[in-house]
C-alpha atoms as a PDB file:
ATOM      1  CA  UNK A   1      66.614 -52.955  53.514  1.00  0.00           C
ATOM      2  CA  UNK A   2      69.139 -50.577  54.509  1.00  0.00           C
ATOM      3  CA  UNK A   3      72.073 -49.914  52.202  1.00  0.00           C
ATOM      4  CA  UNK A   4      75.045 -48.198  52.329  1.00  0.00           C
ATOM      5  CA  UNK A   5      75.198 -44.856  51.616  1.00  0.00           C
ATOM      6  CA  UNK A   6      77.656 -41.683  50.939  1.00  0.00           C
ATOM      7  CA  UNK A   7      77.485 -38.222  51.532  1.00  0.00           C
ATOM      8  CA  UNK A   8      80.187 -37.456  48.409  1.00  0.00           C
ATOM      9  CA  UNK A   9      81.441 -40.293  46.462  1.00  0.00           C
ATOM     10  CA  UNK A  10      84.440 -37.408  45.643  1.00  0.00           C
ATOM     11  CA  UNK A  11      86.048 -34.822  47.429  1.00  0.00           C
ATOM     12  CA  UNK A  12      84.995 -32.707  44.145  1.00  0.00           C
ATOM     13  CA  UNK A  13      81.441 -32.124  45.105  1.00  0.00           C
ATOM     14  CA  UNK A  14      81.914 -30.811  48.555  1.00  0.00           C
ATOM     15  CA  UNK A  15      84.705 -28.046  47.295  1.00  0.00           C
ATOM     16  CA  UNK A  16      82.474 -27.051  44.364  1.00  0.00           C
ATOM     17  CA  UNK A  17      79.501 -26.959  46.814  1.00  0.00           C
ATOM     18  CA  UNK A  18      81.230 -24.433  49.007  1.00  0.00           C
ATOM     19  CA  UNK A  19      82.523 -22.486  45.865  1.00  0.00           C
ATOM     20  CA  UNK A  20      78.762 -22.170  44.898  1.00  0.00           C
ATOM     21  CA  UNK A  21      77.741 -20.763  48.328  1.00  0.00           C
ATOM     22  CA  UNK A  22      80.713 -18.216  48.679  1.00  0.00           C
ATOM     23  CA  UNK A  23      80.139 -16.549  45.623  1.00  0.00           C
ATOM     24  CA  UNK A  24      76.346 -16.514  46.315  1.00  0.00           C
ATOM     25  CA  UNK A  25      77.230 -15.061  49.097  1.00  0.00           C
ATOM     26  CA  UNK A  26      79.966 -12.411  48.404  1.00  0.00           C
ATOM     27  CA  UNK A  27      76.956 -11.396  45.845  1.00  0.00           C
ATOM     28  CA  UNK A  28      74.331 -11.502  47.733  1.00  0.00           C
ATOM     29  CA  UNK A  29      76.444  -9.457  50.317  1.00  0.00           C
ATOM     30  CA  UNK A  30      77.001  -6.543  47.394  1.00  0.00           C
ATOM     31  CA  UNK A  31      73.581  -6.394  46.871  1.00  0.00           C
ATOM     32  CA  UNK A  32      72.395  -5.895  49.995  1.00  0.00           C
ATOM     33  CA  UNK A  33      75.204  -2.585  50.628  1.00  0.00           C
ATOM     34  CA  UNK A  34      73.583  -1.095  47.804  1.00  0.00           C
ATOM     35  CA  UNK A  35      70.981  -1.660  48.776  1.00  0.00           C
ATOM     36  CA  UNK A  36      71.059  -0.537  52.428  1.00  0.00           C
ATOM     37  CA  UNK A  37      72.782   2.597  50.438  1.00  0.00           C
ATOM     38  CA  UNK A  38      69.893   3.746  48.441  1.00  0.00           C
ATOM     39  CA  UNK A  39      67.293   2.636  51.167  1.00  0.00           C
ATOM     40  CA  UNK A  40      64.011   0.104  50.236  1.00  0.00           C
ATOM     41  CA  UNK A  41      62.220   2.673  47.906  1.00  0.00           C
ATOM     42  CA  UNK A  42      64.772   2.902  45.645  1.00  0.00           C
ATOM     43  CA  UNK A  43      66.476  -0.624  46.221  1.00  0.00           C
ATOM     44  CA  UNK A  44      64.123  -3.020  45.306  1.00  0.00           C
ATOM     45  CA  UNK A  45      65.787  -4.456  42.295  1.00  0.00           C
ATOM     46  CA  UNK A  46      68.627  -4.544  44.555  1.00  0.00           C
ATOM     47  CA  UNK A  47      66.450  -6.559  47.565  1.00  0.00           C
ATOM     48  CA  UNK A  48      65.517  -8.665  44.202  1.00  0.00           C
ATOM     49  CA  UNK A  49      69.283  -9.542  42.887  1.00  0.00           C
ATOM     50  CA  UNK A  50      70.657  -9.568  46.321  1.00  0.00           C
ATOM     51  CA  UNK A  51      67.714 -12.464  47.200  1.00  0.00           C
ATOM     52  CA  UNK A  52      68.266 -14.010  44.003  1.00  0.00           C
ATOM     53  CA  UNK A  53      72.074 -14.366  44.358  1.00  0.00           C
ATOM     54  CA  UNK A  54      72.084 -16.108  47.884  1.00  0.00           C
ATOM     55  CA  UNK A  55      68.905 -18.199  47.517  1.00  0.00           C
ATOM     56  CA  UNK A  56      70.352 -19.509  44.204  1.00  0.00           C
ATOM     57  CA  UNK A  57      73.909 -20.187  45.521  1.00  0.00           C
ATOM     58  CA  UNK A  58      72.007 -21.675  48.709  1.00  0.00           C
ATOM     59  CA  UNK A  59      69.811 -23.661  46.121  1.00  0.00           C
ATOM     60  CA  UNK A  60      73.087 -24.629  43.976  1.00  0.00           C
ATOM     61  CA  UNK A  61      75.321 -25.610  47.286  1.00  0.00           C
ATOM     62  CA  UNK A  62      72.832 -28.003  48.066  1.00  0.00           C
ATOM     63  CA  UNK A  63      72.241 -29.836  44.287  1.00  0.00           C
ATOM     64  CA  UNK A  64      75.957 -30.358  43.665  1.00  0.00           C
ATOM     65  CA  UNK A  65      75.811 -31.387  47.031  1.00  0.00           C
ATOM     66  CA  UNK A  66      73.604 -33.977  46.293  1.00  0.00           C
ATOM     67  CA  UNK A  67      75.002 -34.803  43.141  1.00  0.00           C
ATOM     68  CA  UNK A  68      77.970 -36.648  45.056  1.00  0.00           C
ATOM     69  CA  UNK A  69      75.591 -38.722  47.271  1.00  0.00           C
ATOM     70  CA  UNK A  70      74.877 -42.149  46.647  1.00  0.00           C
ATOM     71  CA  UNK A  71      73.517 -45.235  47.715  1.00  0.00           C
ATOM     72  CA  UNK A  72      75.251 -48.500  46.696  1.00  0.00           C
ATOM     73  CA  UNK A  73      73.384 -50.036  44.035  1.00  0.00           C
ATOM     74  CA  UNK A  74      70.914 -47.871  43.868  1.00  0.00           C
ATOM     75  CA  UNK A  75      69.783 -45.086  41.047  1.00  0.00           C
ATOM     76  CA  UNK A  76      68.319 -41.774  42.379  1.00  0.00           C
ATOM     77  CA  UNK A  77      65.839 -39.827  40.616  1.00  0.00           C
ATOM     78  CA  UNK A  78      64.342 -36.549  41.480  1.00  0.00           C
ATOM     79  CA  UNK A  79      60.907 -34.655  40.878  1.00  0.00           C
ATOM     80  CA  UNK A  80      61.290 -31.848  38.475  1.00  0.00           C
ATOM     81  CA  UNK A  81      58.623 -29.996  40.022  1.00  0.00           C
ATOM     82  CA  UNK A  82      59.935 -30.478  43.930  1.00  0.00           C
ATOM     83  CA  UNK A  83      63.441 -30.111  42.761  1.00  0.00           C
ATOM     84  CA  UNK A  84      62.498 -26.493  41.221  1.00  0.00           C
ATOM     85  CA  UNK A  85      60.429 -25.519  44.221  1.00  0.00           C
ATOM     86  CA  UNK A  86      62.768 -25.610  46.683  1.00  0.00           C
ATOM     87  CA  UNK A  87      65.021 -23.178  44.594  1.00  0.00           C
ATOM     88  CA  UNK A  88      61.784 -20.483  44.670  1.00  0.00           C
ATOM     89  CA  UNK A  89      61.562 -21.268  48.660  1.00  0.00           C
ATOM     90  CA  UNK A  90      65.015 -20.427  48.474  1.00  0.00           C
ATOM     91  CA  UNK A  91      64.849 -17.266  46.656  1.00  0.00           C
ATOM     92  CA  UNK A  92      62.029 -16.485  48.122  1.00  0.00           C
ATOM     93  CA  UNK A  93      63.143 -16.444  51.883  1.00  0.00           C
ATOM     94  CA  UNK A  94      66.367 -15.123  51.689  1.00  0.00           C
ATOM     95  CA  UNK A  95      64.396 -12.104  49.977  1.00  0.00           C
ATOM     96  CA  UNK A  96      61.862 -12.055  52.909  1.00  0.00           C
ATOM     97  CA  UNK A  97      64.350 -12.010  55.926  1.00  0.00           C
ATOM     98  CA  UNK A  98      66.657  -9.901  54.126  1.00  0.00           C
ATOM     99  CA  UNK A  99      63.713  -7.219  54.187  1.00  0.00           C
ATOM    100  CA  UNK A 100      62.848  -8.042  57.474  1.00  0.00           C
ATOM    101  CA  UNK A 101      66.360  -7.755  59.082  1.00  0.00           C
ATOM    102  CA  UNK A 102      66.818  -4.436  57.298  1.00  0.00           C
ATOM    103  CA  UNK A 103      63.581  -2.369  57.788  1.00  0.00           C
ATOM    104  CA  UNK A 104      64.053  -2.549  61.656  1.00  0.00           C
ATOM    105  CA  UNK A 105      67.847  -2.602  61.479  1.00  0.00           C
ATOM    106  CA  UNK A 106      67.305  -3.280  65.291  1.00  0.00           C
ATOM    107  CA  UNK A 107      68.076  -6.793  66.626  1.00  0.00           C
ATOM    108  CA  UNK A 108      64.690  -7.952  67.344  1.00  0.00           C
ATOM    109  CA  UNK A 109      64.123  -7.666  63.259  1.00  0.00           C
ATOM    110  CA  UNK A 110      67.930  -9.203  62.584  1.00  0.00           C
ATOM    111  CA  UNK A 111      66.736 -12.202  64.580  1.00  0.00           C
ATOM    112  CA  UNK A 112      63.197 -12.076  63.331  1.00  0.00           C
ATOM    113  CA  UNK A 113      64.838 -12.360  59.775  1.00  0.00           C
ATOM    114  CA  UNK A 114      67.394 -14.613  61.036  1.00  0.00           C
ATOM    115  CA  UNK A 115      64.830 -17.323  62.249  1.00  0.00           C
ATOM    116  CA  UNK A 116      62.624 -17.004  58.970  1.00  0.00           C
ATOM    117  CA  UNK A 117      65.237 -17.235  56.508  1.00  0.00           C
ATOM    118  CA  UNK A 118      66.909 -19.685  58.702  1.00  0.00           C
ATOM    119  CA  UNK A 119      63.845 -22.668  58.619  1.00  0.00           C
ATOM    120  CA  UNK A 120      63.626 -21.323  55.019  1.00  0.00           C
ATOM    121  CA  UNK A 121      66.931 -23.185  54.395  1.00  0.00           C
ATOM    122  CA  UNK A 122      65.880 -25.732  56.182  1.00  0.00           C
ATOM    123  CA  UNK A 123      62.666 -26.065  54.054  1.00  0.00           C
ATOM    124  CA  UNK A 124      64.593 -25.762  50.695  1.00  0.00           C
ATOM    125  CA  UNK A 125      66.831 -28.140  51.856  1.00  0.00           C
ATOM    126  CA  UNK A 126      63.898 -31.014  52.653  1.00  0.00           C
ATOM    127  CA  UNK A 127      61.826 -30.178  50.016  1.00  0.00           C
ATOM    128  CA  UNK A 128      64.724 -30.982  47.843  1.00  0.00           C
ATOM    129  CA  UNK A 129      65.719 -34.330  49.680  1.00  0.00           C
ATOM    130  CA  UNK A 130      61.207 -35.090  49.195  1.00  0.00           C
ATOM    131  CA  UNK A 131      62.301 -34.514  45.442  1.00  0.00           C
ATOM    132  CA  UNK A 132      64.601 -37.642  45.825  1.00  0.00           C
ATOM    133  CA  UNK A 133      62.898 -40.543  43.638  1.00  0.00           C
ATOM    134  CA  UNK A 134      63.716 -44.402  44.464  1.00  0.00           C
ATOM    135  CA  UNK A 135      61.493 -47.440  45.511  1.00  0.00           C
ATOM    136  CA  UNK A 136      62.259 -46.944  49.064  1.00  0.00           C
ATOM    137  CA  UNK A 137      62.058 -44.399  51.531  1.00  0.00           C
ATOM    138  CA  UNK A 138      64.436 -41.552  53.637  1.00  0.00           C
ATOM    139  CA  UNK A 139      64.752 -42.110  57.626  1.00  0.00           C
ATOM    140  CA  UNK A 140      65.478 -39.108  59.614  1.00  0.00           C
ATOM    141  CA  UNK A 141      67.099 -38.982  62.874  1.00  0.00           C
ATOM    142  CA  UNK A 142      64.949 -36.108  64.438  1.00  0.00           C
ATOM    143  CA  UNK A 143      67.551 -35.126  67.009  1.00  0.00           C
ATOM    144  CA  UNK A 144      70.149 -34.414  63.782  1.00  0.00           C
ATOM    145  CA  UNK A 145      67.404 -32.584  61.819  1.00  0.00           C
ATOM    146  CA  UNK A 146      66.698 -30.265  64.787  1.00  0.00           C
ATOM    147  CA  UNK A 147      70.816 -29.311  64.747  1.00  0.00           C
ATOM    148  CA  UNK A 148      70.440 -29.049  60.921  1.00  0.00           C
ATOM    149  CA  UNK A 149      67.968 -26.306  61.423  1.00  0.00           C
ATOM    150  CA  UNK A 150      69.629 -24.501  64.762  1.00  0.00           C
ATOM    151  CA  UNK A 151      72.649 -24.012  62.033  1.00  0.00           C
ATOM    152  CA  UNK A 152      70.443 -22.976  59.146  1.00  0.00           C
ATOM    153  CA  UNK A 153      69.165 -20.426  61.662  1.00  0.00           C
ATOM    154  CA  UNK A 154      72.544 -19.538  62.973  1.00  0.00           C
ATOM    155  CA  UNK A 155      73.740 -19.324  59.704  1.00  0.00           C
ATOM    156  CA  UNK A 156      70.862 -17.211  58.498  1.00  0.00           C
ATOM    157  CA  UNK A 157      71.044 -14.686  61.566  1.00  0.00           C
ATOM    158  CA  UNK A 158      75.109 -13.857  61.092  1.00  0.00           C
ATOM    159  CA  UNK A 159      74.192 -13.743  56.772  1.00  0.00           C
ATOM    160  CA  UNK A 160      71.807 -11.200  57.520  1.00  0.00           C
ATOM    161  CA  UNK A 161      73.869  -9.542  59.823  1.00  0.00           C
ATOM    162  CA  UNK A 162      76.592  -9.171  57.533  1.00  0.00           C
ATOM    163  CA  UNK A 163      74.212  -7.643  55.071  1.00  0.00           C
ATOM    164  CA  UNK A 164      73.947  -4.994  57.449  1.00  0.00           C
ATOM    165  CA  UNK A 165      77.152  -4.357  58.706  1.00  0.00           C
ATOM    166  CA  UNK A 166      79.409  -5.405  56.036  1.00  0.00           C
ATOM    167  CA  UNK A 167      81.022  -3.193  53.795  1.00  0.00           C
ATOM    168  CA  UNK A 168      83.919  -2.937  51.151  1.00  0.00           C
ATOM    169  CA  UNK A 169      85.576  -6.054  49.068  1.00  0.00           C
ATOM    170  CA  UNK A 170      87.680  -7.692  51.981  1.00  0.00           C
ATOM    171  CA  UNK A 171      85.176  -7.883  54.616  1.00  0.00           C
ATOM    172  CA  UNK A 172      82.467  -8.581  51.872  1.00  0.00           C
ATOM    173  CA  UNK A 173      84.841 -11.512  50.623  1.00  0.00           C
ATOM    174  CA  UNK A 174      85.722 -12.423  54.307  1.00  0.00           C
ATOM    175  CA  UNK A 175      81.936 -12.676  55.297  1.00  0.00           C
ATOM    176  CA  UNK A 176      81.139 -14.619  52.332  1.00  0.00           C
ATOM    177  CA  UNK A 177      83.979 -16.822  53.041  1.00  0.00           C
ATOM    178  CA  UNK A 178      82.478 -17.556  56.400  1.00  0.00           C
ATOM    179  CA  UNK A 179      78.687 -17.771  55.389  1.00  0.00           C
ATOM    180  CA  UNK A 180      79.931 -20.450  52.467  1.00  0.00           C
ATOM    181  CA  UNK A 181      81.162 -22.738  55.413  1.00  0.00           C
ATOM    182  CA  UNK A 182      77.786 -22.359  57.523  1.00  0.00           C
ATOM    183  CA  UNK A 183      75.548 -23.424  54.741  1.00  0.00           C
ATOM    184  CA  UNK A 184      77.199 -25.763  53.721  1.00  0.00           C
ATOM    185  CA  UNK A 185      77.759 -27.277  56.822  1.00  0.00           C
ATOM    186  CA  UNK A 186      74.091 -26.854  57.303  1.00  0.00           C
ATOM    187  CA  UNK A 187      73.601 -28.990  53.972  1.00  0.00           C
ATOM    188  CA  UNK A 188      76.088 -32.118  55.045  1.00  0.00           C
ATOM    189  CA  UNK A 189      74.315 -31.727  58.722  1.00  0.00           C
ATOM    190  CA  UNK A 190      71.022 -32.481  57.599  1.00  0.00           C
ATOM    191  CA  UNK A 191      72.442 -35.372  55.075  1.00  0.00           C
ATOM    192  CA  UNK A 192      73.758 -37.292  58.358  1.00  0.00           C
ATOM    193  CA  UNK A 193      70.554 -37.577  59.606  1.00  0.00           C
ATOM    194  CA  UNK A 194      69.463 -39.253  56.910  1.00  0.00           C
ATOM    195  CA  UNK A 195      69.002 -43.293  56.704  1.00  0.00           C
ATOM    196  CA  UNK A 196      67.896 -44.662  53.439  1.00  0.00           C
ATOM    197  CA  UNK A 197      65.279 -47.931  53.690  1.00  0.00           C
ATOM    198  CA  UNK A 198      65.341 -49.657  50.156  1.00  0.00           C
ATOM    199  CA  UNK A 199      62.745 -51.920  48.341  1.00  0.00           C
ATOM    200  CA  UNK A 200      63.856 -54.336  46.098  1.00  0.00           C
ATOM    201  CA  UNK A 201      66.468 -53.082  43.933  1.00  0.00           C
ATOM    202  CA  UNK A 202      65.484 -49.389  44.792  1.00  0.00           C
ATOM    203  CA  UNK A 203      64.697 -48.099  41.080  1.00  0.00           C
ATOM    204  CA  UNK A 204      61.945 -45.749  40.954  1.00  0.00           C
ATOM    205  CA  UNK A 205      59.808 -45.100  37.855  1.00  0.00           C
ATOM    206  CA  UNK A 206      59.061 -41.693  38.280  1.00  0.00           C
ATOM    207  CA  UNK A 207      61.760 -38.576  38.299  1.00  0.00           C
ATOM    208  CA  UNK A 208      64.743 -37.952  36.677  1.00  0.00           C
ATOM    209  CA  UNK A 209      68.011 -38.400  36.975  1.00  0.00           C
ATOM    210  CA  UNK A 210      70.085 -35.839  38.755  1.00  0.00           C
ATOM    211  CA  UNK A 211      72.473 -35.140  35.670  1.00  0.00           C
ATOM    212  CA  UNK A 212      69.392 -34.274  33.704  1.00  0.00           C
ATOM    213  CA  UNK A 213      69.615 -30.738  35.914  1.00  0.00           C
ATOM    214  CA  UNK A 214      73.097 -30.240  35.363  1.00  0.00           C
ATOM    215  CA  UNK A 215      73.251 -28.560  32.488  1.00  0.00           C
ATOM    216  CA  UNK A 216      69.987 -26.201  33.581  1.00  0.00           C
ATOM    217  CA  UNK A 217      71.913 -25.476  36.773  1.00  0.00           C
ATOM    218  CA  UNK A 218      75.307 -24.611  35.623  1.00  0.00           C
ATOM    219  CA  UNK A 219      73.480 -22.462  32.653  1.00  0.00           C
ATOM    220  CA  UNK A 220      71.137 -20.995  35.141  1.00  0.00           C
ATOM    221  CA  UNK A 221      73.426 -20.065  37.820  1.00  0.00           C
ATOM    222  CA  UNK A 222      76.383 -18.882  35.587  1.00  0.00           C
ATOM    223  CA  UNK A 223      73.345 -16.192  33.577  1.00  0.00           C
ATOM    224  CA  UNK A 224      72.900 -15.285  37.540  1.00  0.00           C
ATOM    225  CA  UNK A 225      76.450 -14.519  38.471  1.00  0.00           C
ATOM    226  CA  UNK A 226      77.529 -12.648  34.900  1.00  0.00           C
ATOM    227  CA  UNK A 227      74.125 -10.558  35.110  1.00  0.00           C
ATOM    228  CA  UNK A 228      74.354  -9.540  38.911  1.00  0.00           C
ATOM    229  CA  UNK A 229      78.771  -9.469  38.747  1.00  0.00           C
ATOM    230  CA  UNK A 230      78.017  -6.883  36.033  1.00  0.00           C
ATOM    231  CA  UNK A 231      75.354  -4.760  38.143  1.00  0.00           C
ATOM    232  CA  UNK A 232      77.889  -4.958  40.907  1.00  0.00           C
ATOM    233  CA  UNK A 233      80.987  -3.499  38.977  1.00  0.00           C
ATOM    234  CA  UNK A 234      78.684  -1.046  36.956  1.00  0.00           C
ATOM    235  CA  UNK A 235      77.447   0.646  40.397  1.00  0.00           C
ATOM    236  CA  UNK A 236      80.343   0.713  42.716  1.00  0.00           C
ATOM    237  CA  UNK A 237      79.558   1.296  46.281  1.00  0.00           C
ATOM    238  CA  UNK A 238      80.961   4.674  46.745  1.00  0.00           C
ATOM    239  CA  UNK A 239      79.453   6.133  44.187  1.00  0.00           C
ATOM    240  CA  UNK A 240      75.660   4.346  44.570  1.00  0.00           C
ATOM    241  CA  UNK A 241      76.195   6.121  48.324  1.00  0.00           C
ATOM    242  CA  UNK A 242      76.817   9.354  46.654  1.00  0.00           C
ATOM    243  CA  UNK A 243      73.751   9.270  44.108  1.00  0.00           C
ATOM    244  CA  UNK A 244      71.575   8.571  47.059  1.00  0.00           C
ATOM    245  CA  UNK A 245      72.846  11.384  48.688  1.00  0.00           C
ATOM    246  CA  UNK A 246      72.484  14.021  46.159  1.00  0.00           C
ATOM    247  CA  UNK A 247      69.018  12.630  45.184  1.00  0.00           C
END
């Protein structure tokens, strides 16, 4: 049976999504000029925070996101072990096509990097809706899933780019600003292709319940911000640029 469903049952989780995916990004933006400051051989906990700061705020854009949809009448649970998963693929691909896009530096490795990270989104974000537990299944309109991921690529390509190019607080912020909207509208994309089919009364047996990660995620993503905020502002820019040049 086919209920009714919401993408956000409040204007709340949309905003807070985005907030979570601009300052992933405005982070994962500083990382990656220190990075491209001190070069891969001496960057690598940079490539590391700078991964870990936009895969997580990708990761975290999506679960609030997902907090605010429901189905009328209907209870959803999620896998713990799918759920965490697709915050690794996250992590993990961001990492990957931000060292892809930035050994070349050419445009055949920014869109190499682009296109990786890109249907790495797009993995992390299905892998998360395949954590979604109810007795029932999710429909997918393929045409709207293949959009989803041209974004996620899009999205991915001008991210990466940015990590290149971008330097200094107002472009950083203005990037970031940018980037927040693109994943995010990558996110609410791919939930308009979905249809949910319902059994019965659509209570599943297995999973948890979405608020059961709430306190994990907002504990786990503030520890990320404070640690890599505080990297940031201890190594400012100009001065990472002149340690690598004296070294």
């Amino acid at each position: 049976m086919t209920h009714q469903h919401h993408l956000w049952s409040s204007a709340v989780y949309p905003a807070f999504a985005y907030a979570i995916a601009f300052v992933g990004a405005a982070l994962g933006l500083a990382c990656a000029s220190r990075l491209h400051a001190v070069g891969l051989r001496k960057g690598k906990t940079w490539l590391a925070a700078g991964a870990l700061s936009l895969g997580s705020g990708i990761w975290g854009m999506h679960f609030v996101g997902m907090l605010g949809y429901t189905i009328d009448g209907v209870t959803l649970n999620y896998d713990v072990g799918l759920t965490v998963l697709s915050w690794v693929v996250a992590v993990l691909v961001v990492g990957v096509g931000m060292l892809v896009a930035g050994r070349g530096r050419s445009w055949p490795s920014l869109l190499a990097g682009g296109v990786l990270a890109g249907l790495g989104v797009g993995a992390m974000h299905y892998i998360g809706m395949g954590a979604v537990r109810m007795s029932g299944a999710m429909e997918y309109n393929a045409s709207v899933v293949v959009l989803s991921l041209v974004i996620a690529v899009v999205a991915a390509t001008a991210a990466l780019w940015a990590t290149l190019r971008v330097k200094g607080v107002l472009p950083i912020v203005g990037a970031a600003l940018v980037m927040g909207l693109a994943v995010t509208g990558m996110h609410y994309t791919g939930m308009l292709a979905v249809t949910p089919e319902v059994i019965g009364n659509g209570a599943s047996d297995s999973g948890v319940p979405a608020l059961s990660f709430v306190v994990p995620l907002v504990t786990g993503l503030s520890l990320v911000v404070l640690v890599v905020t505080f990297a940031v502002l201890m190594n400012p820019l100009e001065e990472t640029i002149r340690r690598a040049a004296d070294a």
